[in-house]
Protein backbone atom coordinates (compact mmCIF):
# COMPACT_ATOMS: atom_id res chain seq x y z
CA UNK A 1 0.00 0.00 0.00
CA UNK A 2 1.58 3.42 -0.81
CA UNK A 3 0.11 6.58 1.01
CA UNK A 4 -1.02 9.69 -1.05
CA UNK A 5 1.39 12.08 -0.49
CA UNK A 6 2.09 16.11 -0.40
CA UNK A 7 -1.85 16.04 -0.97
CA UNK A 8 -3.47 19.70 -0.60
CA UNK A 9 -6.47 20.00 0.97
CA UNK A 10 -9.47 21.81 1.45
CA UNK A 11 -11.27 21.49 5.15
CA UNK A 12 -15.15 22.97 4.28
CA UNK A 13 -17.23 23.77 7.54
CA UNK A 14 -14.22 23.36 9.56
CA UNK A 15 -15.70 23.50 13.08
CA UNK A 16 -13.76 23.57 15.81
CA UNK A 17 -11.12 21.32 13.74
CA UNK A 18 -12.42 17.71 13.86
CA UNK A 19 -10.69 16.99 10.07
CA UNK A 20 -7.93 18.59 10.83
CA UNK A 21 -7.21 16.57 14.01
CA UNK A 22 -8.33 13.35 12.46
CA UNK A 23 -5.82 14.09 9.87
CA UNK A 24 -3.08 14.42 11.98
CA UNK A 25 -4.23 11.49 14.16
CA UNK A 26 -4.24 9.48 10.93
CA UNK A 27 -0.87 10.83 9.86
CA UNK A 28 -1.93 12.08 6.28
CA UNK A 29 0.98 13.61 4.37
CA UNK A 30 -0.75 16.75 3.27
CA UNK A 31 -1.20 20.22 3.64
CA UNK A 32 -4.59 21.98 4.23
CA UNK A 33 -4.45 24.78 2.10
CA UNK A 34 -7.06 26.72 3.37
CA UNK A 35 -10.16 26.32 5.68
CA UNK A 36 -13.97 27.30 5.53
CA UNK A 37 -16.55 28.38 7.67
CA UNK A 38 -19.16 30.54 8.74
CA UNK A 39 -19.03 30.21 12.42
CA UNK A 40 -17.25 32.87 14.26
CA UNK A 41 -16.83 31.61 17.41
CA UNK A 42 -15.62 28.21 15.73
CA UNK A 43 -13.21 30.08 13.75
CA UNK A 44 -11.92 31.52 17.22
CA UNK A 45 -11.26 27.76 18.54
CA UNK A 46 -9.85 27.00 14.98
CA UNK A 47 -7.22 29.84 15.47
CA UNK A 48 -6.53 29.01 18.84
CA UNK A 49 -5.51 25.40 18.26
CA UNK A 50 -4.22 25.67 14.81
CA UNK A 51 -2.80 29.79 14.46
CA UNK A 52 -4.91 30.56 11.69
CA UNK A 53 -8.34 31.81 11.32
CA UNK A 54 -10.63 29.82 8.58
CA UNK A 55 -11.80 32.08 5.74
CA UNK A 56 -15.06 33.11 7.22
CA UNK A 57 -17.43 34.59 4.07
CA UNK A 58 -19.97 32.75 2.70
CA UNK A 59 -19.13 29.68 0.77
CA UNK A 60 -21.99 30.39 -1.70
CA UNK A 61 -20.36 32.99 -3.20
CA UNK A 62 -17.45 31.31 -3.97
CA UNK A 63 -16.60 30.72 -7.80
CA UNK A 64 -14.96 27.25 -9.84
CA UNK A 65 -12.31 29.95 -10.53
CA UNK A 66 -11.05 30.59 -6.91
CA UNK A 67 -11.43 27.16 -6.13
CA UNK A 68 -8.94 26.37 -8.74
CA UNK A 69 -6.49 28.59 -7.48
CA UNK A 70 -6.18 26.39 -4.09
CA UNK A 71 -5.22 23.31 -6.94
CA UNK A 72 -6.41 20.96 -3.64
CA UNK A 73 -6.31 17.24 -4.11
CA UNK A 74 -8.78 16.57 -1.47
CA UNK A 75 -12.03 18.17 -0.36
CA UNK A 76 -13.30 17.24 3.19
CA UNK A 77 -17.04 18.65 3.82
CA UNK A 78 -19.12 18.04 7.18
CA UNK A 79 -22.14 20.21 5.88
CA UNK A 80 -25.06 21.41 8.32
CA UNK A 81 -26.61 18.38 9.65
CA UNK A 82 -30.00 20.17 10.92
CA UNK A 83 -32.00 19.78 7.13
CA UNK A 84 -32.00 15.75 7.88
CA UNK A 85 -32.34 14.84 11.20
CA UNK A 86 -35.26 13.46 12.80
CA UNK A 87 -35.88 15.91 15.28
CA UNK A 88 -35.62 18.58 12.57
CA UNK A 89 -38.31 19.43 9.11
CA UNK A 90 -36.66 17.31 7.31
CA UNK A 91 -36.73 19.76 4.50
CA UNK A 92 -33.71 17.92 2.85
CA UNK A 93 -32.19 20.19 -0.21
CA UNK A 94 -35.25 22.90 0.36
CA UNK A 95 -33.77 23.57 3.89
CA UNK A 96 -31.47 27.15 3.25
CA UNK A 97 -28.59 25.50 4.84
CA UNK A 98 -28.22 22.98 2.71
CA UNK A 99 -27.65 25.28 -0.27
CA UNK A 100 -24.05 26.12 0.43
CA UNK A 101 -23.05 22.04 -0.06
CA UNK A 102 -25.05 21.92 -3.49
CA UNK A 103 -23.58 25.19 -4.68
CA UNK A 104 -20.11 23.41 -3.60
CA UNK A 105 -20.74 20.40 -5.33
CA UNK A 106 -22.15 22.21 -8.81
CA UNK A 107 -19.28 23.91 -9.35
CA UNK A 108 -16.95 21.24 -9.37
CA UNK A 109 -18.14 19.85 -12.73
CA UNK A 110 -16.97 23.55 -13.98
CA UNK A 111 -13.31 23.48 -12.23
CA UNK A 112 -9.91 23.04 -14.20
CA UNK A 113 -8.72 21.02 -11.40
CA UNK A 114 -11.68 19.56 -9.75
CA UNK A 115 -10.41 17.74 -6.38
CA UNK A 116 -9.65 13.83 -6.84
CA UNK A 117 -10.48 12.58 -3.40
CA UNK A 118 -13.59 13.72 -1.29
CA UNK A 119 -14.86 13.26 1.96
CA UNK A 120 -18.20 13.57 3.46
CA UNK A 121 -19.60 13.56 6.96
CA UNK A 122 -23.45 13.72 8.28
CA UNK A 123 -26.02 12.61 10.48
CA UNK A 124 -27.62 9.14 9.75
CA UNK A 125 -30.60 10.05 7.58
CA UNK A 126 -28.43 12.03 4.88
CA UNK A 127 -28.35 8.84 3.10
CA UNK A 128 -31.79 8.90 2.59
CA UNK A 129 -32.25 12.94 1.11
CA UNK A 130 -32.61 14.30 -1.96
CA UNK A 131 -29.47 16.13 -1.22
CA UNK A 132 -27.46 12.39 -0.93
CA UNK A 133 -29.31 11.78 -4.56
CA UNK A 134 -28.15 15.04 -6.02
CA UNK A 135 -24.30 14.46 -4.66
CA UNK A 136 -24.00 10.93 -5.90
CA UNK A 137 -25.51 11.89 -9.29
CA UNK A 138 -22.59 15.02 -9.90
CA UNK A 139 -19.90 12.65 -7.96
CA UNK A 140 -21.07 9.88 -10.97
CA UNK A 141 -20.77 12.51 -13.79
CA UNK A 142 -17.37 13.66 -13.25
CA UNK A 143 -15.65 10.08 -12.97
CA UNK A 144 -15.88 9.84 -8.78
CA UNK A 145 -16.20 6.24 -7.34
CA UNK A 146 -17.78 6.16 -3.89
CA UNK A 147 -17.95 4.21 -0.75
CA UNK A 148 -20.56 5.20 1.80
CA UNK A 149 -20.64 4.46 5.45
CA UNK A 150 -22.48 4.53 8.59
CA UNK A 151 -20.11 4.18 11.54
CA UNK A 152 -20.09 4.29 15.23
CA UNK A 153 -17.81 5.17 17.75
CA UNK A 154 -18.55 2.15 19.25
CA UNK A 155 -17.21 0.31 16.75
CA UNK A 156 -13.86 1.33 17.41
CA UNK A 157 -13.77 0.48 20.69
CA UNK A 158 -14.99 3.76 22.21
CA UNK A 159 -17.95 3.97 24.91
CA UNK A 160 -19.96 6.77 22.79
CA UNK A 161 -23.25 6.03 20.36
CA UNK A 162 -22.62 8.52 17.25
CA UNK A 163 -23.42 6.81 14.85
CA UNK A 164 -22.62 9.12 11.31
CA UNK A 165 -22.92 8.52 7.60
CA UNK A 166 -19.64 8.76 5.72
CA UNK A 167 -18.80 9.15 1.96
CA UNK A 168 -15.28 8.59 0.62
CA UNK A 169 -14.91 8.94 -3.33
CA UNK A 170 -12.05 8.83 -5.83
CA UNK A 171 -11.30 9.69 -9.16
CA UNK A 172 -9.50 7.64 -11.32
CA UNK A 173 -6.80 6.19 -11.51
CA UNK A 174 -6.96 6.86 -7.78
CA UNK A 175 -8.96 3.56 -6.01
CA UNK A 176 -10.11 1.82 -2.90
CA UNK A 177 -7.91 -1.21 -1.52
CA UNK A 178 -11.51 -3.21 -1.40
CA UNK A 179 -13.27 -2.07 -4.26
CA UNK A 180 -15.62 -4.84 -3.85
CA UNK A 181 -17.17 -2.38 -1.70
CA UNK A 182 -17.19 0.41 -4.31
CA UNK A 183 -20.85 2.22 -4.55
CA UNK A 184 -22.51 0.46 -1.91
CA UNK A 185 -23.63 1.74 1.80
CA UNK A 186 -21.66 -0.30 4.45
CA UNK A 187 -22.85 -0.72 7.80
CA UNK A 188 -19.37 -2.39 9.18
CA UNK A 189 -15.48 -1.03 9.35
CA UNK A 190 -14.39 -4.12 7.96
CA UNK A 191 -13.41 -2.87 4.70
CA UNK A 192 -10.61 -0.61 6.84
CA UNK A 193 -9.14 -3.36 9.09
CA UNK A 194 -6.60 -4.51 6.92
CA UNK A 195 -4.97 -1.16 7.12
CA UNK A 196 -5.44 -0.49 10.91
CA UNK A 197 -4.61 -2.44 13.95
CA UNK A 198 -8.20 -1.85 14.96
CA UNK A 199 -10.30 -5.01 15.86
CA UNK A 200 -14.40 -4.76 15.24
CA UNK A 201 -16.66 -5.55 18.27
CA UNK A 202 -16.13 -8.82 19.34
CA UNK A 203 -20.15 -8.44 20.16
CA UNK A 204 -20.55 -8.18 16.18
CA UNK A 205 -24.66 -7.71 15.46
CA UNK A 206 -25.39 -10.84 13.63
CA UNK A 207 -28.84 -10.31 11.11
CA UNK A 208 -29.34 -14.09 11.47
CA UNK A 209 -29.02 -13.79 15.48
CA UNK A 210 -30.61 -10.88 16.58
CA UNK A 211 -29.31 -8.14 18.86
CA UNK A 212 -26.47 -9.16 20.57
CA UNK A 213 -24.43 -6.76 23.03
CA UNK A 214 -22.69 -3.89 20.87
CA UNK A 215 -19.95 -2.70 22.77
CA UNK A 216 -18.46 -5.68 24.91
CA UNK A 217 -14.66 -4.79 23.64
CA UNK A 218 -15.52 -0.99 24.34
CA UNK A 219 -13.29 1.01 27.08
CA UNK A 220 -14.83 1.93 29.85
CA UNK A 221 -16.50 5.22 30.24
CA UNK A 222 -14.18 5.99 33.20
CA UNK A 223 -11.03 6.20 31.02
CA UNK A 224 -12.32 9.16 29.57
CA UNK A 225 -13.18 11.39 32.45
CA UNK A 226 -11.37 14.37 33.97
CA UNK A 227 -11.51 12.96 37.10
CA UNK A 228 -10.72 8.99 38.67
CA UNK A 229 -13.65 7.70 40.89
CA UNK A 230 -13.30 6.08 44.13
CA UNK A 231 -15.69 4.92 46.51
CA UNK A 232 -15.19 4.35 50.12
CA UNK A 233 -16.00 2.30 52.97
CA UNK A 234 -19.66 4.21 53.36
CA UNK A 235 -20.23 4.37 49.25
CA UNK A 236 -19.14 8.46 49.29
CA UNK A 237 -17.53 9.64 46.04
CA UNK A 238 -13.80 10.79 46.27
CA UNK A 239 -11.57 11.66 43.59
CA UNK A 240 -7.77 11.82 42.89
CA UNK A 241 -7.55 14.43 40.33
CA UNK A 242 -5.35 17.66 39.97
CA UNK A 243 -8.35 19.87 42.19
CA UNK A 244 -6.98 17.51 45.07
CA UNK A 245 -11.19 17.38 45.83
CA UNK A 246 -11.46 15.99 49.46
CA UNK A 247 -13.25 13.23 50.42
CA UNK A 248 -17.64 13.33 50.05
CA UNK A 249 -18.29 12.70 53.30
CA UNK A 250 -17.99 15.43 56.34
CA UNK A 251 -15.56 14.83 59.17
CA UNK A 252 -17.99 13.70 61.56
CA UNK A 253 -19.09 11.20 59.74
CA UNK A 254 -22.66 12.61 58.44
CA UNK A 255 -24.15 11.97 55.51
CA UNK A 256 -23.11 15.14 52.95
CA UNK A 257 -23.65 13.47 49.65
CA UNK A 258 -23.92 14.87 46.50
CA UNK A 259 -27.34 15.37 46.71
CA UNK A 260 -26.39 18.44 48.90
CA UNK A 261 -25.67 21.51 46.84
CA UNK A 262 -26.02 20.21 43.67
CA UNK A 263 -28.24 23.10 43.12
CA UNK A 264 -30.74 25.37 44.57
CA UNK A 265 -34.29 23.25 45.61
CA UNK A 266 -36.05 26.30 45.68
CA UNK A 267 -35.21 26.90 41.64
CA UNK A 268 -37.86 28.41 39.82
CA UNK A 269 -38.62 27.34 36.32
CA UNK A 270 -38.56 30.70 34.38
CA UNK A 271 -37.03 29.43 31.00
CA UNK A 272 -40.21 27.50 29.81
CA UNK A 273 -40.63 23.51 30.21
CA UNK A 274 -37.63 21.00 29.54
CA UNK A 275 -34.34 24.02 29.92
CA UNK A 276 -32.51 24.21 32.13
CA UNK A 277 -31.23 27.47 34.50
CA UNK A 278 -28.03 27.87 33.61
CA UNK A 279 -26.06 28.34 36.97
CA UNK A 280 -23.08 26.60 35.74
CA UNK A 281 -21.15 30.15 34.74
CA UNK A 282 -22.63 32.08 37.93
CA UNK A 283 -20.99 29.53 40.06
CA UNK A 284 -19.15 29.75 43.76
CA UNK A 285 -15.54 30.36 43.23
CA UNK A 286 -15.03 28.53 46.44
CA UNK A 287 -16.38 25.23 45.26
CA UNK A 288 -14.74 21.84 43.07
CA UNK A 289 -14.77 22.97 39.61
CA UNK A 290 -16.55 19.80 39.40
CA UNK A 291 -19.58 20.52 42.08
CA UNK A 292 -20.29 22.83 39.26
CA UNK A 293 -21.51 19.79 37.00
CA UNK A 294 -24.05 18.74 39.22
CA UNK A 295 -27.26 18.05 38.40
CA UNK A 296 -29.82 20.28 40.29
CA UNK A 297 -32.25 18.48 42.68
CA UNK A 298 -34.62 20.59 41.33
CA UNK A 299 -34.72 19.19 38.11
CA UNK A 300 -34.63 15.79 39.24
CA UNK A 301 -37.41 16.50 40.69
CA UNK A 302 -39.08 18.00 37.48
CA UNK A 303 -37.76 15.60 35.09
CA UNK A 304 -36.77 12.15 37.13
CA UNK A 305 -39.74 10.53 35.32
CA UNK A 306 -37.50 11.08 31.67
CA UNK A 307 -34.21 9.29 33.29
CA UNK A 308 -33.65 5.81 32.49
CA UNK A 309 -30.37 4.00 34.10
CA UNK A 310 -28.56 2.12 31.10
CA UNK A 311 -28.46 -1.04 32.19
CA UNK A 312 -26.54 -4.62 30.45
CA UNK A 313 -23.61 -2.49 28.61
CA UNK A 314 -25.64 0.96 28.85
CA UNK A 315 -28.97 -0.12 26.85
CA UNK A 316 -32.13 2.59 28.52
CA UNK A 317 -34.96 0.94 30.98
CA UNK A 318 -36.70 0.84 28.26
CA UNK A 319 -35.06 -1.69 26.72
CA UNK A 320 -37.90 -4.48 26.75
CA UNK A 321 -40.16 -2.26 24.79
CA UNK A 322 -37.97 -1.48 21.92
CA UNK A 323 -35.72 -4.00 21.58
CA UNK A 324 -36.94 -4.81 17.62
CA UNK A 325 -35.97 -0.96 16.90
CA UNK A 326 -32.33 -1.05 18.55
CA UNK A 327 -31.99 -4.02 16.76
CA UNK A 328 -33.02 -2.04 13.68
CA UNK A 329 -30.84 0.51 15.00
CA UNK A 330 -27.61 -1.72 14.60
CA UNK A 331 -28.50 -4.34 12.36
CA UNK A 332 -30.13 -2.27 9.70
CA UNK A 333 -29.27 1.77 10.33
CA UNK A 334 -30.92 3.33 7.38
CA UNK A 335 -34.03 1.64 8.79
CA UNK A 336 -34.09 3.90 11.99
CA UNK A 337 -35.87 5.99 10.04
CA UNK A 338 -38.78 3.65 9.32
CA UNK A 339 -39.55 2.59 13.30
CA UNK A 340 -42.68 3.23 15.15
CA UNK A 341 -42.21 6.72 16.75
CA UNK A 342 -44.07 5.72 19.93
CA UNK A 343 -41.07 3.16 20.19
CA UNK A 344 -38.37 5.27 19.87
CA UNK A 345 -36.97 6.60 23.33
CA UNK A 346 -36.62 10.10 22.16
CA UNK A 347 -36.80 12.02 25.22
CA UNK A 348 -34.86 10.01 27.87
CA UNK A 349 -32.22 11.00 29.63
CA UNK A 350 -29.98 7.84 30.14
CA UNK A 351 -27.78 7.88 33.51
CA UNK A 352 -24.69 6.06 32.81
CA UNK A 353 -21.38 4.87 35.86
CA UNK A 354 -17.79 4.98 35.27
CA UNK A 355 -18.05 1.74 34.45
CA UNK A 356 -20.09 1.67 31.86
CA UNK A 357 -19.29 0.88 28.05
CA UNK A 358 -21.47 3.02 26.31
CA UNK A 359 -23.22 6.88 26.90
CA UNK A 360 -25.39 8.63 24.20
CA UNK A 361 -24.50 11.14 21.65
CA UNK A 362 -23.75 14.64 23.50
CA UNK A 363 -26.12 16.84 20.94
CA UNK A 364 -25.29 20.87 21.11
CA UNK A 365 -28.21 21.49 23.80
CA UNK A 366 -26.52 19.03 26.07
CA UNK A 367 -26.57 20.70 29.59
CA UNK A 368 -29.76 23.97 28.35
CA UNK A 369 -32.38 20.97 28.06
CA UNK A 370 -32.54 17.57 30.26
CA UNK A 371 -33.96 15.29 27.55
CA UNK A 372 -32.78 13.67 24.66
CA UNK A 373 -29.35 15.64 24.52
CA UNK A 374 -26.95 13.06 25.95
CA UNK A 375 -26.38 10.69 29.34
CA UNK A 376 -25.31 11.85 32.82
CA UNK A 377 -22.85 10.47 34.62
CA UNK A 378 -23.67 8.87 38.12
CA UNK A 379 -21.44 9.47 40.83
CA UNK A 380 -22.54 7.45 43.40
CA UNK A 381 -21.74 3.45 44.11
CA UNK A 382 -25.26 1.85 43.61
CA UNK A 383 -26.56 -1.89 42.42
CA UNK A 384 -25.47 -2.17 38.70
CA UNK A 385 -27.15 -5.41 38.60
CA UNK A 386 -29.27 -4.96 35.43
CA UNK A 387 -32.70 -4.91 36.96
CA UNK A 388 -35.21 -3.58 34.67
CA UNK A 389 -37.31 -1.32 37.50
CA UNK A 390 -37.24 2.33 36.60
CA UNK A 391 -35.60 4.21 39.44
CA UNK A 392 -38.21 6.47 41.58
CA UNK A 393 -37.47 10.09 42.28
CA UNK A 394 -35.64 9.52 45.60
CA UNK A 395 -33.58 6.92 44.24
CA UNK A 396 -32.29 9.57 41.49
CA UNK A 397 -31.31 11.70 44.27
CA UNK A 398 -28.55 9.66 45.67
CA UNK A 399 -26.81 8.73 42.69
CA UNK A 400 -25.08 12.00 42.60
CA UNK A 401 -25.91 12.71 39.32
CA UNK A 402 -23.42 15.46 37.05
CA UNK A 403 -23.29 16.41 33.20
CA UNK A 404 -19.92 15.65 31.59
CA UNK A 405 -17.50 18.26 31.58
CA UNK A 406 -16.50 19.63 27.87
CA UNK A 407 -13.35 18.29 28.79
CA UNK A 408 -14.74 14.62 29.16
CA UNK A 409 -17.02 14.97 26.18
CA UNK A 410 -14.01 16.21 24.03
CA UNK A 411 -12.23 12.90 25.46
CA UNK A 412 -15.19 10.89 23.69
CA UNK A 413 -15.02 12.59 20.59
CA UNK A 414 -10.70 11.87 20.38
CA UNK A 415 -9.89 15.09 20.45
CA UNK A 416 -6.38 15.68 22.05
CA UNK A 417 -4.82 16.50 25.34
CA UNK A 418 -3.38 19.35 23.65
CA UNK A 419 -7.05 20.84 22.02
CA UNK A 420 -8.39 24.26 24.46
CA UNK A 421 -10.92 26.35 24.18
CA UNK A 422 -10.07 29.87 24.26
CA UNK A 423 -10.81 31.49 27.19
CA UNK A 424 -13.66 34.01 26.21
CA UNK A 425 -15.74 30.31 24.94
CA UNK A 426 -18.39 29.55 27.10
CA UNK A 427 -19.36 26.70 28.79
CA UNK A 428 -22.57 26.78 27.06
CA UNK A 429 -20.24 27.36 23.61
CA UNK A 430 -18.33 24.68 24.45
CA UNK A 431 -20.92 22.17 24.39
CA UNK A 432 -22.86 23.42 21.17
CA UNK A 433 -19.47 22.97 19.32
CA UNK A 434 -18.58 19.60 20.34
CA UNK A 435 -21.79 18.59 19.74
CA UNK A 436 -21.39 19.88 16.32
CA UNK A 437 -18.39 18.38 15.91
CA UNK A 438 -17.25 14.42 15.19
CA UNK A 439 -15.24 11.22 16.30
CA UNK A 440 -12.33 12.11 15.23
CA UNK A 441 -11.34 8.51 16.08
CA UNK A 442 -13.59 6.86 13.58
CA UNK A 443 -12.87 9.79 10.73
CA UNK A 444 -8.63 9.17 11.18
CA UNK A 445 -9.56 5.43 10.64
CA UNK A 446 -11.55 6.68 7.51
CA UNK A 447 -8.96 8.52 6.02
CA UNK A 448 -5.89 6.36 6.25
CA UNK A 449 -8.71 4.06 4.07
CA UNK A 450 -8.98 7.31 1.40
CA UNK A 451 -5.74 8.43 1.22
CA UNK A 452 -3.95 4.92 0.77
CA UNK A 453 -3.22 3.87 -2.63
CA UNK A 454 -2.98 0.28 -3.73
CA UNK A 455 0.29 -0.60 -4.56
C-alpha cells in the first residue's frame, strides 16, 4: 500500500477542527491549504488550536475559478446536519442550509482542477435525502467512485453512540484497496481493518441472530473522564484528580452526599418547560470545579420521570419495549428511520457509571435541556445489577448525578490533550461545538482508508 502524499487540501465547515485533528491522528501527508466556515466563534477555537483563522465569508459565493487557485487534491465537507435529522423538518435540499453544499458540489463539474479525493460527513438520515441523490448523481458525472458508510464510535472500541454517515470517493486512476465495496452503503469497518490495527466488536450484530451486546470490547467510560472515581467504605464519592477534591463525606461522619448543593431546591422554572437554568457560569468560586456539573435536585425532581439508568452495557430501561428498533438501529441503520415513533426513546435521559461501556451522543443542547441531549454520569456506588425497575425520584437523588464536563465529552469525541478552548468560549459554547463536531477517532480510521493507494 503506498500513502497519497504532499496532498493539498481543502477542510469545508471546519468547526472547531475535527478533520484537521483526524488528519493528523491518521498521519496524512498533506497540507490543508485553506479552511472554511461561517461560524465565528468556531473560527476563534480553529485559530486558537491551529494559528490561523478559517476564511469566514460565505461559501456560496465562492466561484470554480477561486477554487482552482487552491489546486487541492482533497475536499473534506461536514455540511449542516440540521435539514435531515429526525428531530428537525426534514426539508432535505429545500432547507437554506443545505444550499451552500449543493452550490459546492455544482461547481466542481466547472473546475480546471476539480479535487480527486472527497470526503463527506453527516447525520444518519443524509443517506436517505434528496441532497445524498443530487451528490451521488454530480460525484457519478465527473468520474468519482464512492464508498458510503455509517459508523459508530462504538465500533472502534470507544464507549460513545454517534453513529454518522460517511462518503469517501475517488477519481480515477486513484482507487479503494476493497473495491468490492465500491458504490454500496456499508454498515461495518471491515473494509478498513486490513490497514489499521483496529479489531471490530467482538459483540458483532449478527442479522441471522438478533441483537447481541454492541460494545463488549468498548473502554470503559471511566477512562475518559477528567476525574478517577473512588468509593469508600460508606459508598461516598472521592476523587484523585489535579483539584486535590477531598473526600464526600464530612468529618464527623454525616451523611453530605452529592445530593447536597447540587443546586438550589427552591429553583424556579422561568425558562419555559424541559431548559434548564443555567447556573453553571454564575458559580461559587469557592467550590470543586466539578460541584459545578451537578445536576440540580430541582430538576430531578421535574424531570426524574424522563431518566432511564442504562443497564446490560448501557442499553435505557426501556429496553424491553424497543428491543426490535435497537436491533433495527444496529442491524439495519438506514431503517431507523422507518420505526414506530411511539417506540423510539426520544426524550430520555440515560444515567450512565464509570463503568459503563457506552453513553449517548452529547447533541449541542446538552446541559440547556434535560432530555434527549446526551447521558449523565452517576457518581454514586449503587446496584449495577441490570434490573429492569425504573428508578423512583428519591432513588435519582442519591446517585449524585453530574453532566460531563466539555473536557470529558471532548475525550469521547478523540480530540487531544493538547485541544483548548479559548478562554472568552463559554461553557454553554463549548458544548454546542462539540456537539457539532465528530469522532475524530472513527474519521482518522476513515482517512488512512482514502488516502492509501494500492500498490
Amino acid at each position: 500500500m503506498e500513502e497519497v502524499v504532499n496532498c493539498r487540501i481543502l477542510e469545508f465547515y471546519s468547526g472547531i477542527g475535527g478533520m484537521r485533528y483526524s488528519l493528523m491522528k491518521a498521519g496524512i501527508k498533506g497540507e490543508v491549504v485553506e479552511a472554511f466556515d461561517i461560524n465565528d466563534t468556531a473560527n476563534d477555537v480553529y485559530q486558537h488550536n491551529f494559528n490561523h483563522r478559517p476564511f469566514q465569508g460565505n461559501i456560496q459565493t465562492l466561484t470554480a475559478l477561486e477554487l482552482d487557485k487552491y489546486r487541492a487534491d482533497a475536499w473534506l465537507l461536514s455540511p449542516p446536519c440540521q435539514p435531515y435529522t429526525r428531530q428537525g423538518l426534514q426539508k432535505h435540499s429545500a432547507d437554506a442550509r443545505a444550499f451552500s453544499f449543493i452550490k459546492i458540489l455544482e461547481l466542481i463539474p466547472h473546475m480546471l482542477q476539480p479535487p480527486q479525493m472527497l470526503f463527506v460527513e453527516n447525520v444518519v438520515g443524509f443517506e436517505t435525502s434528496d441532497t445524498h441523490e443530487q451528490m451521488l448523481e454530480i460525484l457519478r458525472k465527473i468520474g468519482l467512485i464512492t464508498q458510503e458508510y455509517i459508523l459508530s464510535p462504538l465500533q472502534f472500541g470507544i464507549p460513545y453512540s454517534r453513529p454518522r454517515y460517511f462518503c469517501l470517493a475517488k477519481r480515477e486512476p486513484l482507487s479503494f484497496h476493497n473495491p468490492s465495496y465500491n458504490n454500496k452503503l456499508v454498515f461495518t469497518p471491515d473494509p478498513l481493518i486490513m490497514l489499521e490495527s483496529i479489531k471490530p466488536m467482538d459483540g458483532q450484530l449478527s442479522q441471522d441472530n438478533g441483537l447481541e451486546e454492541p460494545n463488549i470490547s468498548c473502554q470503559p467510560i471511566k477512562n475518559f473522564l477528567e476525574i478517577e472515581p473512588l468509593f469508600n467504605q460508606h459508598g461516598a464519592l472521592s476523587f484523585i484528580n489535579e483539584y486535590d477534591v477531598s473526600m464526600v463525606d464530612s468529618e464527623d461522619g454525616s451523611d453530605n452526599t452529592w445530593n447536597e448543593g447540587c443546586g438550589p431546591k427552591d429553583m424556579e422554572s422561568t425558562t419555559g418547560p424541559n431548559k434548564i437554568v443555567e447556573e453553571i457560569e454564575r458559580s461559587d468560586a469557592n467550590k470543586s470545579p466539578l460541584d459545578n456539573y451537578c445536576v440540580p435536585i430541582s430538576l430531578i425532581e421535574r424531570w426524574g420521570s424522563a431518566m432511564g439508568i442504562l443497564i446490560y452495557h448501557c442499553f435505557t430501561s426501556r429496553f424491553p419495549l424497543f428491543r426490535d428498533v435497537i436491533a433495527c438501529i444496529f442491524n439495519y441503520p438506514c431503517a431507523f428511520h422507518d420505526c414506530p415513533e411511539k417506540k423510539l426513546p426520544q426524550h430520555e435521559t440515560d444515567i450512565v457509571f464509570p463503568d459503563s461501556k457506552r453513553c449517548c451522543c452529547f447533541t449541542k443542547s446538552y446541559h440547556r435541556y434535560v432530555k434527549g441531549t446526551g447521558s449523565v454520569l452517576a457518581t454514586s456506588e449503587v446496584s449495577q445489577n441490570g434490573s429492569l425497575k425504573k428508578p423512583d425520584i428519591c432513588s435519582l437523588k442519591h446517585l449524585g448525578l453530574r453532566y460531563f464536563t466539555p473536557r470529558e465529552v471532548a475525550n469521547l469525541h478523540s480530540f487531544p490533550e493538547d485541544f483548548h478552548f479559548p478562554p472568552h468560549i463559554s461553557i454553554r459554547q463549548q458544548y454546542a461545538l462539540l456537539g457539532n463536531s465528530m469522532s475524530i477517532t472513527v474519521v482518522a480510521s476513515l482517512f488512512r482508508y482514502m488516502f492509501a493507494q494500492p500498490s
